[in-house]
N, C-alpha and C. Protein backbone atom coordinates (compact mmCIF):
# COMPACT_ATOMS: atom_id res chain seq x y z
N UNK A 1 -92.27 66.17 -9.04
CA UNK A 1 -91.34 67.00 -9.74
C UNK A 1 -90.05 67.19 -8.97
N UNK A 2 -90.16 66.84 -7.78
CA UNK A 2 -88.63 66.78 -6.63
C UNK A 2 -87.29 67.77 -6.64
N UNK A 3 -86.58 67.74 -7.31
CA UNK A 3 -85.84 68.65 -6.50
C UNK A 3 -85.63 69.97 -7.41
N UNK A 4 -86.43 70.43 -8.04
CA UNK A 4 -86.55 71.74 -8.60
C UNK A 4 -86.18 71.69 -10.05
N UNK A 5 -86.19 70.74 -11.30
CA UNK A 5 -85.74 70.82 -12.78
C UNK A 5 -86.73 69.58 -12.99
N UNK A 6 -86.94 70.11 -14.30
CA UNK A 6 -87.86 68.91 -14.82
C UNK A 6 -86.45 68.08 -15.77
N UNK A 7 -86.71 66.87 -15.46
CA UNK A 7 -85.94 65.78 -15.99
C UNK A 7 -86.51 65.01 -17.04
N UNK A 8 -86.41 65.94 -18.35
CA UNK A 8 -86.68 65.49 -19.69
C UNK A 8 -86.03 66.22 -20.65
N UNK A 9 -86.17 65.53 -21.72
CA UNK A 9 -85.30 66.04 -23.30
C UNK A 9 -85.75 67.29 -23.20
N UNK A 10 -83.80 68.16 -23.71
CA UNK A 10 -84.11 69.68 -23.38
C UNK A 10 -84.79 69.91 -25.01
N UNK A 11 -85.53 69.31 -25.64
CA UNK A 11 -86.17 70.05 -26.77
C UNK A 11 -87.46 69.94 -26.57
N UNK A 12 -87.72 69.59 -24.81
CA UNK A 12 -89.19 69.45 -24.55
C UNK A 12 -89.75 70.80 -23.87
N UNK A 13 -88.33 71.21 -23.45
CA UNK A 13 -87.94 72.06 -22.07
C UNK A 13 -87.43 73.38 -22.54
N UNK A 14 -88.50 74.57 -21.54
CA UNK A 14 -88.31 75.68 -21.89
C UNK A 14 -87.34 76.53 -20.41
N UNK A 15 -87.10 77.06 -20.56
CA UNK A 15 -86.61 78.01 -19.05
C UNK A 15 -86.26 79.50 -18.77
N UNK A 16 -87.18 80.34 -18.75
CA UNK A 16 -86.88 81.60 -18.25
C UNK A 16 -86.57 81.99 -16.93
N UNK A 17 -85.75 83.47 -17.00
CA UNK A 17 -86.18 83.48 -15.26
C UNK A 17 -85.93 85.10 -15.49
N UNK A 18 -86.74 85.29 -14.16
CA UNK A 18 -87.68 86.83 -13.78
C UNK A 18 -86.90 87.28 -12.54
N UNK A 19 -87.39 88.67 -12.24
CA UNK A 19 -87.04 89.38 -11.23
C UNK A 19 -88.41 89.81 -10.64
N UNK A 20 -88.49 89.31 -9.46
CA UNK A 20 -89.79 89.66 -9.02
C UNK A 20 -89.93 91.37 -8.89
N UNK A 21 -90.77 92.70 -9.39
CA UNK A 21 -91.09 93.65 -9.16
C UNK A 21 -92.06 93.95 -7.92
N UNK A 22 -91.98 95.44 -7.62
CA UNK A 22 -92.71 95.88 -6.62
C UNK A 22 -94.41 95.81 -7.09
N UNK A 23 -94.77 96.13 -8.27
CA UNK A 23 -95.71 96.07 -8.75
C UNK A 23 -96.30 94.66 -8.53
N UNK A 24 -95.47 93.29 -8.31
CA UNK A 24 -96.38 92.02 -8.35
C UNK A 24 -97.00 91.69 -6.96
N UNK A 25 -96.57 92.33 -6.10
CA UNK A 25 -96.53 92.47 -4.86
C UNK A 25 -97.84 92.72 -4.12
N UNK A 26 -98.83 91.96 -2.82
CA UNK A 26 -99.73 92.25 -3.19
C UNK A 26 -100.01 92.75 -1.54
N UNK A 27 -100.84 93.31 -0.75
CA UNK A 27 -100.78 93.70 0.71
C UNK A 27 -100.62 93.13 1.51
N UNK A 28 -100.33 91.30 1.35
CA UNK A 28 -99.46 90.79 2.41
C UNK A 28 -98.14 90.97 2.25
N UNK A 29 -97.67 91.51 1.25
CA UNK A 29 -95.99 91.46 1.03
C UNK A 29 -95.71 90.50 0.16
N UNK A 30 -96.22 89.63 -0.48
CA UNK A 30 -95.58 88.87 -1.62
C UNK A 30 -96.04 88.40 -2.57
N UNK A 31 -95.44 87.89 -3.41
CA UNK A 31 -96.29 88.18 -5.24
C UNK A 31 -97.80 87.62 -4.71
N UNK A 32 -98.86 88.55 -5.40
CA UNK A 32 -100.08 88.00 -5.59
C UNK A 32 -100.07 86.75 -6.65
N UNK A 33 -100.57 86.11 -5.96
CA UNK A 33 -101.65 84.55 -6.77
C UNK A 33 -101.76 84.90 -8.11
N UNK A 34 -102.32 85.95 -8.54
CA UNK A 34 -102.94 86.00 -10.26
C UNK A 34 -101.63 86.46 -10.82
N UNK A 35 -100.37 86.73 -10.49
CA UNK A 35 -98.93 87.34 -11.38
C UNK A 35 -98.64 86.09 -11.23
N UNK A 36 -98.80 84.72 -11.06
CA UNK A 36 -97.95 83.58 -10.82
C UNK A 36 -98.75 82.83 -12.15
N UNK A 37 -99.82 83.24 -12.98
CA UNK A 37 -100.64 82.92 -14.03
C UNK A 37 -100.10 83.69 -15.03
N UNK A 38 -99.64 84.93 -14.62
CA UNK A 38 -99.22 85.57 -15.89
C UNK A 38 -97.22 85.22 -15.94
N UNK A 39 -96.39 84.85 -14.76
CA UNK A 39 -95.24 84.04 -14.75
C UNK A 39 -95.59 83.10 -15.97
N UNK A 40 -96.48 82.04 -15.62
CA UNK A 40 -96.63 80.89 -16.29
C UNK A 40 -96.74 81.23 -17.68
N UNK A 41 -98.17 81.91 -18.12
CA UNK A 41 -97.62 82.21 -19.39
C UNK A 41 -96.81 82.68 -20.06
N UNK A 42 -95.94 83.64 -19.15
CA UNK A 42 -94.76 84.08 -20.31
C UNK A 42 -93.88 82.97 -20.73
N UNK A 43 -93.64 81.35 -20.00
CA UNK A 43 -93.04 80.41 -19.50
C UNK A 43 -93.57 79.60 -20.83
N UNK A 44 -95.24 79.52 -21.39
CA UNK A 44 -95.38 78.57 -22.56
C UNK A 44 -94.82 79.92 -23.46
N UNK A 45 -95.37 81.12 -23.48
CA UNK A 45 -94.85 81.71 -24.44
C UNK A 45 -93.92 81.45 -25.44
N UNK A 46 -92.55 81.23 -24.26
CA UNK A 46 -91.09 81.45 -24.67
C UNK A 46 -90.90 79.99 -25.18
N UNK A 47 -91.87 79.12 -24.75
CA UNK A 47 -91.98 77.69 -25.00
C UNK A 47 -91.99 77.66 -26.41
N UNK A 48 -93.31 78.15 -27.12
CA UNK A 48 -93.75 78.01 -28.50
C UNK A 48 -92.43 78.99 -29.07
N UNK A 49 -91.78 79.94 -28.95
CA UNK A 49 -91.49 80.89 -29.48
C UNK A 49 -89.80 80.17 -29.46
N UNK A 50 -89.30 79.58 -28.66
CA UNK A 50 -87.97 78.81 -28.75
C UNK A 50 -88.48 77.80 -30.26
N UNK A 51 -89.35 76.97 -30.15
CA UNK A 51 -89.58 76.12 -31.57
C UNK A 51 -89.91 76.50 -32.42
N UNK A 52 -89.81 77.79 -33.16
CA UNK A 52 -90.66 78.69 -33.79
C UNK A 52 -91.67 78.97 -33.95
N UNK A 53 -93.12 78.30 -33.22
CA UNK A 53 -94.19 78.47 -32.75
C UNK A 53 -95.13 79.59 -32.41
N UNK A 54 -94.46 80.97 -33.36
CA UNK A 54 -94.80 81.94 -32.98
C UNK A 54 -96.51 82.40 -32.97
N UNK A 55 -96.94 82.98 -32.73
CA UNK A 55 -98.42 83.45 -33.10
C UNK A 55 -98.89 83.27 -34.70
N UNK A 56 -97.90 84.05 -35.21
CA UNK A 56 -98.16 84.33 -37.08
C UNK A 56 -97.89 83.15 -37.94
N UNK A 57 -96.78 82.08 -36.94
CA UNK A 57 -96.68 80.81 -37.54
C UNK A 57 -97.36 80.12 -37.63
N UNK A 58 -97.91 80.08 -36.24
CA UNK A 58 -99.51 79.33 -35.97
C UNK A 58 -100.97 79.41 -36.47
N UNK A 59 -100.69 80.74 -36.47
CA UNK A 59 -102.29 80.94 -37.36
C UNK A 59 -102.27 81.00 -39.00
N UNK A 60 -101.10 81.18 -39.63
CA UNK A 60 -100.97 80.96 -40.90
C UNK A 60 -100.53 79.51 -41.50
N UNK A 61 -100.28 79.24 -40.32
CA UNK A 61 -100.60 77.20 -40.57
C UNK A 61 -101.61 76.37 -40.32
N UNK A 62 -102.92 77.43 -39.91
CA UNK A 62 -103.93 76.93 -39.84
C UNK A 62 -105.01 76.64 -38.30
N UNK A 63 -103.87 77.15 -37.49
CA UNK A 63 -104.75 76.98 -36.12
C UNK A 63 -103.29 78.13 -34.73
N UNK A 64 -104.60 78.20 -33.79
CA UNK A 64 -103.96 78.80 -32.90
C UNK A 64 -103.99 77.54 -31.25
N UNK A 65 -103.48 78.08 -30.43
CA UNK A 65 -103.57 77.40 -29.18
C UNK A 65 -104.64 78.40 -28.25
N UNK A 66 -105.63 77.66 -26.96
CA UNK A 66 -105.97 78.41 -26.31
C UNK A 66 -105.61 77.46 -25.22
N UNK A 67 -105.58 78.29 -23.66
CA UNK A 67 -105.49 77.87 -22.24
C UNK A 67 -106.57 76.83 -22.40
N UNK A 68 -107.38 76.05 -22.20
CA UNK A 68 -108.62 75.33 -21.35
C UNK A 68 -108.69 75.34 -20.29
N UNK A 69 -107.39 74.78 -19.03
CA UNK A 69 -107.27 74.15 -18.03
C UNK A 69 -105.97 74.49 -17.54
N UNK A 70 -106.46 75.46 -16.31
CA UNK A 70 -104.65 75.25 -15.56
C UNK A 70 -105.00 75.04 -14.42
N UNK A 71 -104.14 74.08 -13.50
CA UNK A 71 -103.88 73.65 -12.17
C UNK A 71 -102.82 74.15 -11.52
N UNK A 72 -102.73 75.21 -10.26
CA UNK A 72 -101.85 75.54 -10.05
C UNK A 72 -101.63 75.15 -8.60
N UNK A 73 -100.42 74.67 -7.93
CA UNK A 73 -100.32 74.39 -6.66
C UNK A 73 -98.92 75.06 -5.74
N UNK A 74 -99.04 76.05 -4.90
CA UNK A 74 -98.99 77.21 -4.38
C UNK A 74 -98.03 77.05 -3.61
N UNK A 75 -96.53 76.43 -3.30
CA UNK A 75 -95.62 75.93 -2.63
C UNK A 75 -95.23 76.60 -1.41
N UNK A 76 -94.31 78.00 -1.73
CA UNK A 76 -94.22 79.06 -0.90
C UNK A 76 -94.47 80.52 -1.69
N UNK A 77 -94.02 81.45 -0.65
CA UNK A 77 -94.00 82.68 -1.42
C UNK A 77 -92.72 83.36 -1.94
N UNK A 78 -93.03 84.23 -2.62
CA UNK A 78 -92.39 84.73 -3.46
C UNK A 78 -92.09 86.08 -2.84
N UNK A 79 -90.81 87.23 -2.92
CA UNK A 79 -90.81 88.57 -2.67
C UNK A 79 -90.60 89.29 -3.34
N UNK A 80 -90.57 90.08 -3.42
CA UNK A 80 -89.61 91.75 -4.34
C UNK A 80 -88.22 91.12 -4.25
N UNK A 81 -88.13 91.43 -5.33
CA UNK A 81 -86.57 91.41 -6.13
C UNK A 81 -85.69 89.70 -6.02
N UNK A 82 -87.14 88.60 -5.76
CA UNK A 82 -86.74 87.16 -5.86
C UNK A 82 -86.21 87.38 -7.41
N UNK A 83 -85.30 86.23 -7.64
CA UNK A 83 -85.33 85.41 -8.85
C UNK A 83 -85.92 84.32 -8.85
N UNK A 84 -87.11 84.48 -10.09
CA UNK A 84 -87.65 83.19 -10.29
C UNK A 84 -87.45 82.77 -11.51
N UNK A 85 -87.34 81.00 -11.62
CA UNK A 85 -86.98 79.99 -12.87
C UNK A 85 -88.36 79.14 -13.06
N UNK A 86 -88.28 79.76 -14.10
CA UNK A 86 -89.81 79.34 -14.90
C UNK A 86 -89.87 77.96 -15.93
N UNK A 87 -89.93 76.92 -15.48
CA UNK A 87 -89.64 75.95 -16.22
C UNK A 87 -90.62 75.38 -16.74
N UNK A 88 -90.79 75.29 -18.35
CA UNK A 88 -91.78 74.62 -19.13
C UNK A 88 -91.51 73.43 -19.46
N UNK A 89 -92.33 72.11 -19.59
CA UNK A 89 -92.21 71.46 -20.61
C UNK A 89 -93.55 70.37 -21.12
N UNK A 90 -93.51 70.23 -22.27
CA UNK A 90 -94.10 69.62 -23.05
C UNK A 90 -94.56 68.37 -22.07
N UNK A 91 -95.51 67.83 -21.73
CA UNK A 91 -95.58 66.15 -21.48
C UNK A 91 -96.85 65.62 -21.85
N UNK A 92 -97.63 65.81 -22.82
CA UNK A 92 -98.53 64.89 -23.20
C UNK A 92 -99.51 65.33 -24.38
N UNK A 93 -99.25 64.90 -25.69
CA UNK A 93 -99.99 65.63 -26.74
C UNK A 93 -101.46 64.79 -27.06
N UNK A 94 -102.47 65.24 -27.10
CA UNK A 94 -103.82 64.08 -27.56
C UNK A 94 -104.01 64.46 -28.44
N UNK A 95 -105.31 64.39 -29.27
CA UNK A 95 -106.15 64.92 -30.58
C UNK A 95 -105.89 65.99 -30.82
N UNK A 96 -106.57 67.19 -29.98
CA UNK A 96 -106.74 68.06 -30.35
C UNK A 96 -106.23 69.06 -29.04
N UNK A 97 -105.46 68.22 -27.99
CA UNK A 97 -104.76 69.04 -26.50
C UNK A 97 -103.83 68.74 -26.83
N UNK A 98 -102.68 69.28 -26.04
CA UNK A 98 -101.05 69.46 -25.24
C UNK A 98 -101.61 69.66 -23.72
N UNK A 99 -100.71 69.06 -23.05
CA UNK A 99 -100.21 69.07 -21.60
C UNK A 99 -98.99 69.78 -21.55
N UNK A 100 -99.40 70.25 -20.39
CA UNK A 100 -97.48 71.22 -20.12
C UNK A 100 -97.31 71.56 -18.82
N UNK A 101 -96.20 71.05 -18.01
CA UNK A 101 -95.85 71.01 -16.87
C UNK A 101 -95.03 72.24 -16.88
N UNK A 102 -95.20 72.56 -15.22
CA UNK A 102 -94.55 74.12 -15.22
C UNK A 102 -94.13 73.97 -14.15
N UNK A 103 -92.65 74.48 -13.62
CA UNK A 103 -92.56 74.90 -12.05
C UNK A 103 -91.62 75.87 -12.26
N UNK A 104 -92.15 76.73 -10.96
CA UNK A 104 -91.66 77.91 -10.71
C UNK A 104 -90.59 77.93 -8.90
N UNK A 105 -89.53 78.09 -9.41
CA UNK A 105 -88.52 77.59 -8.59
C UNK A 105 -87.91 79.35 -7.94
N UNK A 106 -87.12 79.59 -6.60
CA UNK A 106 -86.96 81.00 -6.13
C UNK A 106 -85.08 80.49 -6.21
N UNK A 107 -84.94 81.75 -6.50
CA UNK A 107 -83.08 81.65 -6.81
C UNK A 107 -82.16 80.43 -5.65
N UNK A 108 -83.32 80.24 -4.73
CA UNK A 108 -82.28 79.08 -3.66
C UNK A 108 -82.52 77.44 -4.28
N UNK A 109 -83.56 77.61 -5.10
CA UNK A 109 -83.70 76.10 -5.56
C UNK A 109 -85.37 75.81 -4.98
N UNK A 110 -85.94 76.51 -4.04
CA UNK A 110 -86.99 76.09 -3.33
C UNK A 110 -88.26 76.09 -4.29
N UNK A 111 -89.29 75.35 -4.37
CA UNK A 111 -90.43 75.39 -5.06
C UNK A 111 -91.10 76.11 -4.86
N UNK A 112 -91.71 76.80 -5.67
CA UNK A 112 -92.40 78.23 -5.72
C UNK A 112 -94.07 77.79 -5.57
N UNK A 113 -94.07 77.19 -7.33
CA UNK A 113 -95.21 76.58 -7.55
C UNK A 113 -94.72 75.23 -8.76
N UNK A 114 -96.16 74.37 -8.64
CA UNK A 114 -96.30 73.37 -9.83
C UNK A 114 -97.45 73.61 -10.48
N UNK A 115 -97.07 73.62 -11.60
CA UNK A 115 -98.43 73.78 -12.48
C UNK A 115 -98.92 72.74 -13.54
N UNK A 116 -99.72 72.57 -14.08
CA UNK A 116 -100.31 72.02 -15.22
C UNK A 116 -101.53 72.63 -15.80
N UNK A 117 -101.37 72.96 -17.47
CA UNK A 117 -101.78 73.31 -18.30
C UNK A 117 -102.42 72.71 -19.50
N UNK A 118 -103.29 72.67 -19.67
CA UNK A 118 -104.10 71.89 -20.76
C UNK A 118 -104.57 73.30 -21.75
N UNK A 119 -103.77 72.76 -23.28
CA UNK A 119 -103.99 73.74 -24.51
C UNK A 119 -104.70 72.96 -25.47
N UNK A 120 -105.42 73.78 -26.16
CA UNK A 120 -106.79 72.77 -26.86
C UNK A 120 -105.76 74.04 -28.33
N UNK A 121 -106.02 73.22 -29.79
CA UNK A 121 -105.81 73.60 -30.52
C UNK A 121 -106.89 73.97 -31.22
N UNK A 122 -107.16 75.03 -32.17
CA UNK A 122 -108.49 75.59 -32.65
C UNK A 122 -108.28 76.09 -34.02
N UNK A 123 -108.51 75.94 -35.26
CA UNK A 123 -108.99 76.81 -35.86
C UNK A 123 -109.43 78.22 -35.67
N UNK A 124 -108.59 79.17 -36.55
CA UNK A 124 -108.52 80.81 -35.62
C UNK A 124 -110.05 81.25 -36.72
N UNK A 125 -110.54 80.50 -37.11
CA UNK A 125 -111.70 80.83 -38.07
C UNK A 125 -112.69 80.71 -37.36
N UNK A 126 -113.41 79.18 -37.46
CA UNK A 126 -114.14 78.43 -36.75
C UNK A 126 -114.44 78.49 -35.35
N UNK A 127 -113.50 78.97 -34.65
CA UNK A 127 -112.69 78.67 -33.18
C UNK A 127 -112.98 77.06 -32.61
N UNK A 128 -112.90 76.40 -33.75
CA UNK A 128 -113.33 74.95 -33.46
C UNK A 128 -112.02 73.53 -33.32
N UNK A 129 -112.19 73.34 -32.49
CA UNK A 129 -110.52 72.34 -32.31
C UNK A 129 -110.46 71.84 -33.09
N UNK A 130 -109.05 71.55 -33.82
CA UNK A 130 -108.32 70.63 -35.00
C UNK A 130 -107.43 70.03 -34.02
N UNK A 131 -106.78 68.92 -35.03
CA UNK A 131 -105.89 68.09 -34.35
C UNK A 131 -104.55 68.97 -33.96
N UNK A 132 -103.64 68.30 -33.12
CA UNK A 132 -102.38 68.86 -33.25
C UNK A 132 -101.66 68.48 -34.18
N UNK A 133 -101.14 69.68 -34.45
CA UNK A 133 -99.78 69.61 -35.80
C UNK A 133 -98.83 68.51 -35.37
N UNK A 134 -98.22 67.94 -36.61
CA UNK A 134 -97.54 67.05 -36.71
C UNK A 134 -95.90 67.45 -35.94
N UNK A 135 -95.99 69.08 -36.53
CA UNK A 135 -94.45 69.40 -36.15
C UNK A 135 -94.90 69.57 -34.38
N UNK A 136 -95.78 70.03 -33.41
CA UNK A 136 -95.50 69.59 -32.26
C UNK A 136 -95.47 68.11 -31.94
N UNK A 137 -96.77 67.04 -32.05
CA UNK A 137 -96.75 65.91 -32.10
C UNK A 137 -95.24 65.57 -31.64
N UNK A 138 -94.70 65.55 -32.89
CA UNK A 138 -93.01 64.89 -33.20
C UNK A 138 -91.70 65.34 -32.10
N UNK A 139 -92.63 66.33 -31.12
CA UNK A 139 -91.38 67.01 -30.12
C UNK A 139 -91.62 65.90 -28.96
N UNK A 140 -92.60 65.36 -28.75
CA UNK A 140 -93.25 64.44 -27.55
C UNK A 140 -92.48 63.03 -28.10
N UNK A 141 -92.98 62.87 -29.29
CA UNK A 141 -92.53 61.64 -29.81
C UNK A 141 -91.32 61.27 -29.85
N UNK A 142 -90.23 62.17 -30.32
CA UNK A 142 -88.50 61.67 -30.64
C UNK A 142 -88.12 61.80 -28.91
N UNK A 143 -89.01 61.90 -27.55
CA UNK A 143 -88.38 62.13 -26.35
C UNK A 143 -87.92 60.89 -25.89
């Protein structure tokens, strides 16, 4: 992932950025491990929610997304009142998964963390995987 931006079509690519709080903070002095899981998700959040992908869109079109699989790899640390850049993007749709690359970058450019995410699509009935929708499909595809 090298020097801190993912280098793909920005309609793959999501990007927030945070202010680290005192609250994420953990008794060594810097963000605890499990707020760098909840970083990430706000990161697909804003992902689905930039393509209109919202919750109510999703489940009234017939299916929702769940986590399966995240890999997270732990670069440096983080402090009170860092800025962090939360970068999503799309890279690999199958049957019934999405892949989604994540890095979390500190206001100097330095790598925070890298992540990868595996989302299984489900039926909000059944809770049984369906394929992926055509309208994500087609965001991987026109890249």
């Amino acid at each position: 992932m090298g020097d801190g931006t993912v280098n793909v079509q920005d309609s793959l690519v999501s990007t927030i950025e945070i202010t680290v709080r005192s609250t994420e903070i953990d008794v060594n002095g810097h963000v605890n491990n499990a707020k760098y899981l909840e970083y990430l998700e706000w990161g697909r959040e804003d992902w689905y929610e930039q393509r209109g992908f919202t919750y109510e869109v999703l489940r009234d079109a017939g299916y929702i997304t769940v986590l399966v699989h995240i890999g997270v790899d732990y670069r440096r640390e983080a402090f009170q009142n860092d800025r962090l850049r939360i970068q999503t993007h799309l890279s690999a749709v199958g049957n019934s998964s999405i892949t989604m690359r994540q890095i979390i970058d500190n206001q100097s450019g330095g790598r925070v963390v890298d992540a990868e995410a595996v989302i299984v699509t489900i039926d909000p009935v059944t809770r049984k995987p369906v394929p992926v929708p055509d309208s994500i499909r087609r965001l991987l595809a026109s890249s």
